[in-house]
PDB file of N, CA and C in Angstrom:
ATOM      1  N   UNK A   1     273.129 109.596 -12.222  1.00  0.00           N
ATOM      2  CA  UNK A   1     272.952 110.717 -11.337  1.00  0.00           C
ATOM      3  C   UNK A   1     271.722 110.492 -10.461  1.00  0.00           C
ATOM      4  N   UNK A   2     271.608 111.048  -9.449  1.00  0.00           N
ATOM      5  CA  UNK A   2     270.616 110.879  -7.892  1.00  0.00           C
ATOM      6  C   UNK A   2     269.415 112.339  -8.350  1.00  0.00           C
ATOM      7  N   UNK A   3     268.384 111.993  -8.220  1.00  0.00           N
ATOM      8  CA  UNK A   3     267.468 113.403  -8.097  1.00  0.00           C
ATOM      9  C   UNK A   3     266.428 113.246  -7.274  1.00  0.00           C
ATOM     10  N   UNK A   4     265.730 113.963  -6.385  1.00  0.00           N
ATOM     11  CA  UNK A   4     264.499 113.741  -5.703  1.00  0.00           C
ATOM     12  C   UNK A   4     263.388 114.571  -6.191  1.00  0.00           C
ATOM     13  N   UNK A   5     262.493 113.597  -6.197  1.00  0.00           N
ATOM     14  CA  UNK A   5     261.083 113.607  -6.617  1.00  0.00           C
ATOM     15  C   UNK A   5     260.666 115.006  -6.409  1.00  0.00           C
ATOM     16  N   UNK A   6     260.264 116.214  -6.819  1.00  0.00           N
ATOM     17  CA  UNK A   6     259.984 117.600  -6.241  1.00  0.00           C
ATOM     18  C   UNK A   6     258.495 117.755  -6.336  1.00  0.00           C
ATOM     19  N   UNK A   7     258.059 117.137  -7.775  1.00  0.00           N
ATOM     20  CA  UNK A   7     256.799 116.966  -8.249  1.00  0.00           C
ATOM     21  C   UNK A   7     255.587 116.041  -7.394  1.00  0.00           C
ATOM     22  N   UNK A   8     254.501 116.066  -7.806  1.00  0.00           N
ATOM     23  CA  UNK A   8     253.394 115.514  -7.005  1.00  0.00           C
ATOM     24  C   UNK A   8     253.151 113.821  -7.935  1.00  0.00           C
ATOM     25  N   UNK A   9     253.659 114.030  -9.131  1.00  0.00           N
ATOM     26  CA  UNK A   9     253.417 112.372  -9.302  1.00  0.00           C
ATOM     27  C   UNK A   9     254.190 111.153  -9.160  1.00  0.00           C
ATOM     28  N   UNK A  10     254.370 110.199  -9.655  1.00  0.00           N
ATOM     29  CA  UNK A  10     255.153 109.088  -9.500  1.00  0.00           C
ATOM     30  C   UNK A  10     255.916 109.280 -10.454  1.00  0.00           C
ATOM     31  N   UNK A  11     256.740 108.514 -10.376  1.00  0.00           N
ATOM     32  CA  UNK A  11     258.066 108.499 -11.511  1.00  0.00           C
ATOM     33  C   UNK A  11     258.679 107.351 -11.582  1.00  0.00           C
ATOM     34  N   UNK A  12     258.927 106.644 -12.621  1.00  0.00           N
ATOM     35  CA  UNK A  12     259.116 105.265 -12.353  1.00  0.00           C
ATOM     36  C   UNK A  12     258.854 104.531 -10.877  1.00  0.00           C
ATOM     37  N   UNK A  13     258.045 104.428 -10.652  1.00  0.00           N
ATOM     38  CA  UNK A  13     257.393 103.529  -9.138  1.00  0.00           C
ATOM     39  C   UNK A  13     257.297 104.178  -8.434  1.00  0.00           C
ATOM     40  N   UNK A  14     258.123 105.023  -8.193  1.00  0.00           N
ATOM     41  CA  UNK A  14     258.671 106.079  -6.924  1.00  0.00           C
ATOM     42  C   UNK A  14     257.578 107.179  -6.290  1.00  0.00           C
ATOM     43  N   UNK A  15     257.764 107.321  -5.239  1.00  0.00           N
ATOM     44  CA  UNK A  15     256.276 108.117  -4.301  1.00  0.00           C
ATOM     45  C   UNK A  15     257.808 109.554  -4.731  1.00  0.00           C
ATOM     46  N   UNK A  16     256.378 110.861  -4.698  1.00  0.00           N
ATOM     47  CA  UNK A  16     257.172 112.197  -4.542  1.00  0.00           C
ATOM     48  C   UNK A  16     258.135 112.072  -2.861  1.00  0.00           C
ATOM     49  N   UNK A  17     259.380 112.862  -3.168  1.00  0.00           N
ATOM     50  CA  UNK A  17     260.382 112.918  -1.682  1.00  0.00           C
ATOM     51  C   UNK A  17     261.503 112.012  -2.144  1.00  0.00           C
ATOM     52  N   UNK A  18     261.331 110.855  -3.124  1.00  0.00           N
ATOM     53  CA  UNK A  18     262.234 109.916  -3.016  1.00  0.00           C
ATOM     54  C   UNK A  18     263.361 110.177  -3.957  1.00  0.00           C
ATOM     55  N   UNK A  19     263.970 109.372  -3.352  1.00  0.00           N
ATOM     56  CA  UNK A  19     265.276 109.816  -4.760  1.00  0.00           C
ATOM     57  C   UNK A  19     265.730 108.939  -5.576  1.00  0.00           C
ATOM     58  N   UNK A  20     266.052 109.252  -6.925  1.00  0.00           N
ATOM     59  CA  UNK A  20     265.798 108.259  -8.013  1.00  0.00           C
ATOM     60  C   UNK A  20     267.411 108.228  -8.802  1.00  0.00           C
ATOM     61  N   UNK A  21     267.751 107.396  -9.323  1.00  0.00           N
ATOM     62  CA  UNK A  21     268.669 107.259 -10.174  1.00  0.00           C
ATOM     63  C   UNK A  21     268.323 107.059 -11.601  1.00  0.00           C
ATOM     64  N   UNK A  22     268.597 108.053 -12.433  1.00  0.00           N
ATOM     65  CA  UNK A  22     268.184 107.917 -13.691  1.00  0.00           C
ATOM     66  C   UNK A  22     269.586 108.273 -14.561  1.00  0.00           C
ATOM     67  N   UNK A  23     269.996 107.383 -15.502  1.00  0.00           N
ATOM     68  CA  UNK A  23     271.094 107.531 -16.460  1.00  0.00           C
ATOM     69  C   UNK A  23     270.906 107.649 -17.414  1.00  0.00           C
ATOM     70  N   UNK A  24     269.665 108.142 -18.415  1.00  0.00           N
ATOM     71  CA  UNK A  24     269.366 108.733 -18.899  1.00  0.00           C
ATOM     72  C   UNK A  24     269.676 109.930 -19.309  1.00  0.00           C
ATOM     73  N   UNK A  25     270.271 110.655 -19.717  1.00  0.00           N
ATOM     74  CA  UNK A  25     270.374 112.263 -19.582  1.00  0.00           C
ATOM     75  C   UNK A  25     269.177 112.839 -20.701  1.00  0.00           C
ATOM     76  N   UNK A  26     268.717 112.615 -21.509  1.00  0.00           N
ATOM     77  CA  UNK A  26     267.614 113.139 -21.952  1.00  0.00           C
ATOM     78  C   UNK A  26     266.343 113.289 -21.179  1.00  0.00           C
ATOM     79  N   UNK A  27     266.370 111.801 -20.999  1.00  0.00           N
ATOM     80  CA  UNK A  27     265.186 111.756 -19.785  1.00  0.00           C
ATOM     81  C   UNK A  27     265.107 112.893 -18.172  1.00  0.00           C
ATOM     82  N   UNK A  28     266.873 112.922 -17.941  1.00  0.00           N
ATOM     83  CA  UNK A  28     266.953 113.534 -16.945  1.00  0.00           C
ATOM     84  C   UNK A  28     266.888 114.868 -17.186  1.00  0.00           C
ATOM     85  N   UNK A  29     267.290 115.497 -18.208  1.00  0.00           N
ATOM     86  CA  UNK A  29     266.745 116.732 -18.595  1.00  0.00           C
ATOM     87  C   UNK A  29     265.421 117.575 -18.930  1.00  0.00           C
ATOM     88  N   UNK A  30     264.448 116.588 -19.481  1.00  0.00           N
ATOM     89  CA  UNK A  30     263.856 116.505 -19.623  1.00  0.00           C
ATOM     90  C   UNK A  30     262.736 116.946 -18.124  1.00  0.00           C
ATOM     91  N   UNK A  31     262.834 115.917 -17.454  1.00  0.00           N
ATOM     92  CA  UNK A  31     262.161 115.796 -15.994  1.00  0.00           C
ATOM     93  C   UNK A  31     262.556 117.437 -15.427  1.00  0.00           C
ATOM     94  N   UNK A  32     264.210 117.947 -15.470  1.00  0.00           N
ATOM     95  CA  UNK A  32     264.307 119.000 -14.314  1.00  0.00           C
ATOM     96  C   UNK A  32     263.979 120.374 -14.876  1.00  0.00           C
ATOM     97  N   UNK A  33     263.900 119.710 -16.321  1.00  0.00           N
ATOM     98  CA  UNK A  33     263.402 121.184 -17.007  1.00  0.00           C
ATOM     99  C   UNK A  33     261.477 121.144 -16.683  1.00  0.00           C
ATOM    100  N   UNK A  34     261.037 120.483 -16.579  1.00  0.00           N
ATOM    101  CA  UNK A  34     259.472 120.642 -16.453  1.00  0.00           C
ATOM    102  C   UNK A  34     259.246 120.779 -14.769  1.00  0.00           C
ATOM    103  N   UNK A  35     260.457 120.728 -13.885  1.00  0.00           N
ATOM    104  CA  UNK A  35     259.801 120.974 -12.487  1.00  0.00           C
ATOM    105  C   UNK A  35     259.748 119.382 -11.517  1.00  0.00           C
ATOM    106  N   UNK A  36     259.857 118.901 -12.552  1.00  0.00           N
ATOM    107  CA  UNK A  36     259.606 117.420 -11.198  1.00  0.00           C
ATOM    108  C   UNK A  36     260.033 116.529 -10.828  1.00  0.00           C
ATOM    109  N   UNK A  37     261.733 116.857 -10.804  1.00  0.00           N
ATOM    110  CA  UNK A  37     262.615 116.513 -10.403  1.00  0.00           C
ATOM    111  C   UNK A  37     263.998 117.597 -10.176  1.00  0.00           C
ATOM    112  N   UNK A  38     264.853 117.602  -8.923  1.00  0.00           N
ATOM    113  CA  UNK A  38     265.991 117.924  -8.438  1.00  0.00           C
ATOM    114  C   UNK A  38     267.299 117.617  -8.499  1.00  0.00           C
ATOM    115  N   UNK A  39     268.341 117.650  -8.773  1.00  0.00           N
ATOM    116  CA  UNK A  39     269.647 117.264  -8.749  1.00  0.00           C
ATOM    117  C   UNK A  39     269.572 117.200  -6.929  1.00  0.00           C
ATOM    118  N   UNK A  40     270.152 115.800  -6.572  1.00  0.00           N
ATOM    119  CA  UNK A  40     270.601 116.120  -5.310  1.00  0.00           C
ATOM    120  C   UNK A  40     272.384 116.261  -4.986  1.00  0.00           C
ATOM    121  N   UNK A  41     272.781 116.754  -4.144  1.00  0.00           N
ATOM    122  CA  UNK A  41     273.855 117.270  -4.626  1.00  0.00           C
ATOM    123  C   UNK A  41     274.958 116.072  -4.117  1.00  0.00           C
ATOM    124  N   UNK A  42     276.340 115.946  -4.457  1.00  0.00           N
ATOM    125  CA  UNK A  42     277.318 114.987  -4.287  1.00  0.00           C
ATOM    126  C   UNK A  42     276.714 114.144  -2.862  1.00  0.00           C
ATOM    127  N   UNK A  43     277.287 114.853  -1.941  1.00  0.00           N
ATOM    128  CA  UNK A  43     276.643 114.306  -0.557  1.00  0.00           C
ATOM    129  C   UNK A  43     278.268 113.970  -0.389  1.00  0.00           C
ATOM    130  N   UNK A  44     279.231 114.733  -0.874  1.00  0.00           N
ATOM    131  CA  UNK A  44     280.714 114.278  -0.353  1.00  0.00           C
ATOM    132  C   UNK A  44     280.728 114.407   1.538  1.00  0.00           C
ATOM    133  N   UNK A  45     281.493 113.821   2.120  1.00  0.00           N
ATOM    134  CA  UNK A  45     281.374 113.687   3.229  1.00  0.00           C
ATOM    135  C   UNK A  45     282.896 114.821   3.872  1.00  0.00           C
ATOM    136  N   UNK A  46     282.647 115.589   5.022  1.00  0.00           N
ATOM    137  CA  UNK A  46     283.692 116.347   4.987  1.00  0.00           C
ATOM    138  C   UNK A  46     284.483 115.552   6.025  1.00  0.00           C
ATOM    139  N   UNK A  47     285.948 115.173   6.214  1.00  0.00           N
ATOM    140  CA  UNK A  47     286.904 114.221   6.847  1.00  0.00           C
ATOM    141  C   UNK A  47     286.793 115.035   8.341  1.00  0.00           C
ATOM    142  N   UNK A  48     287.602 114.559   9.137  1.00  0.00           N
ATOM    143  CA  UNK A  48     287.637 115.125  10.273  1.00  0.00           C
ATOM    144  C   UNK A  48     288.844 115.116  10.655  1.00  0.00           C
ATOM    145  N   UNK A  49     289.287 116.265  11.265  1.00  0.00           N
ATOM    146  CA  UNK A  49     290.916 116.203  11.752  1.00  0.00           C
ATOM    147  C   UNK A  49     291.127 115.154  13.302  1.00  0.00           C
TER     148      UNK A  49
END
Protein backbone atom coordinates (compact mmCIF):
# COMPACT_ATOMS: atom_id res chain seq x y z
CA UNK A 1 0.00 0.00 0.00
CA UNK A 2 1.13 3.89 -0.96
CA UNK A 3 0.97 6.51 2.12
CA UNK A 4 2.38 10.06 2.33
CA UNK A 5 4.54 11.29 4.84
CA UNK A 6 1.97 13.73 7.02
CA UNK A 7 4.44 13.83 9.93
CA UNK A 8 7.58 16.11 10.36
CA UNK A 9 10.17 13.21 10.51
CA UNK A 10 11.80 10.81 8.17
CA UNK A 11 10.61 7.47 7.62
CA UNK A 12 12.62 5.01 6.14
CA UNK A 13 14.93 7.66 4.13
CA UNK A 14 12.04 9.53 3.04
CA UNK A 15 11.72 13.58 3.52
CA UNK A 16 7.92 14.47 5.02
CA UNK A 17 5.33 15.01 1.55
CA UNK A 18 6.70 11.83 0.05
CA UNK A 19 5.04 8.79 -0.53
CA UNK A 20 6.10 5.53 0.70
CA UNK A 21 5.28 1.94 0.09
CA UNK A 22 5.16 -0.08 3.07
CA UNK A 23 3.85 -3.90 3.14
CA UNK A 24 3.99 -4.23 6.34
CA UNK A 25 0.58 -3.93 7.82
CA UNK A 26 1.60 -3.75 11.42
CA UNK A 27 4.07 -1.33 10.70
CA UNK A 28 1.49 0.42 8.54
CA UNK A 29 -0.90 0.57 11.24
CA UNK A 30 1.03 1.38 13.49
CA UNK A 31 2.48 4.70 11.65
CA UNK A 32 -1.43 5.94 10.72
CA UNK A 33 -2.56 5.34 14.06
CA UNK A 34 0.19 7.77 15.68
CA UNK A 35 -0.42 10.59 12.93
CA UNK A 36 2.51 10.27 10.55
CA UNK A 37 1.43 8.79 7.88
CA UNK A 38 -1.78 8.84 5.24
CA UNK A 39 -3.40 6.29 3.07
CA UNK A 40 -3.17 7.80 -0.35
CA UNK A 41 -6.05 6.90 -2.16
CA UNK A 42 -6.28 4.29 -5.40
CA UNK A 43 -5.46 7.13 -7.88
CA UNK A 44 -7.86 4.95 -10.36
CA UNK A 45 -7.90 6.95 -13.46
CA UNK A 46 -11.48 7.94 -14.79
CA UNK A 47 -11.74 6.65 -18.86
CA UNK A 48 -13.03 9.07 -21.22
CA UNK A 49 -15.89 8.70 -23.62
Amino acid sequence: MKFKIIGNKKINGKEPGEVIEIKDDLLAESLVSGGHIEKVSSGKKKGTK
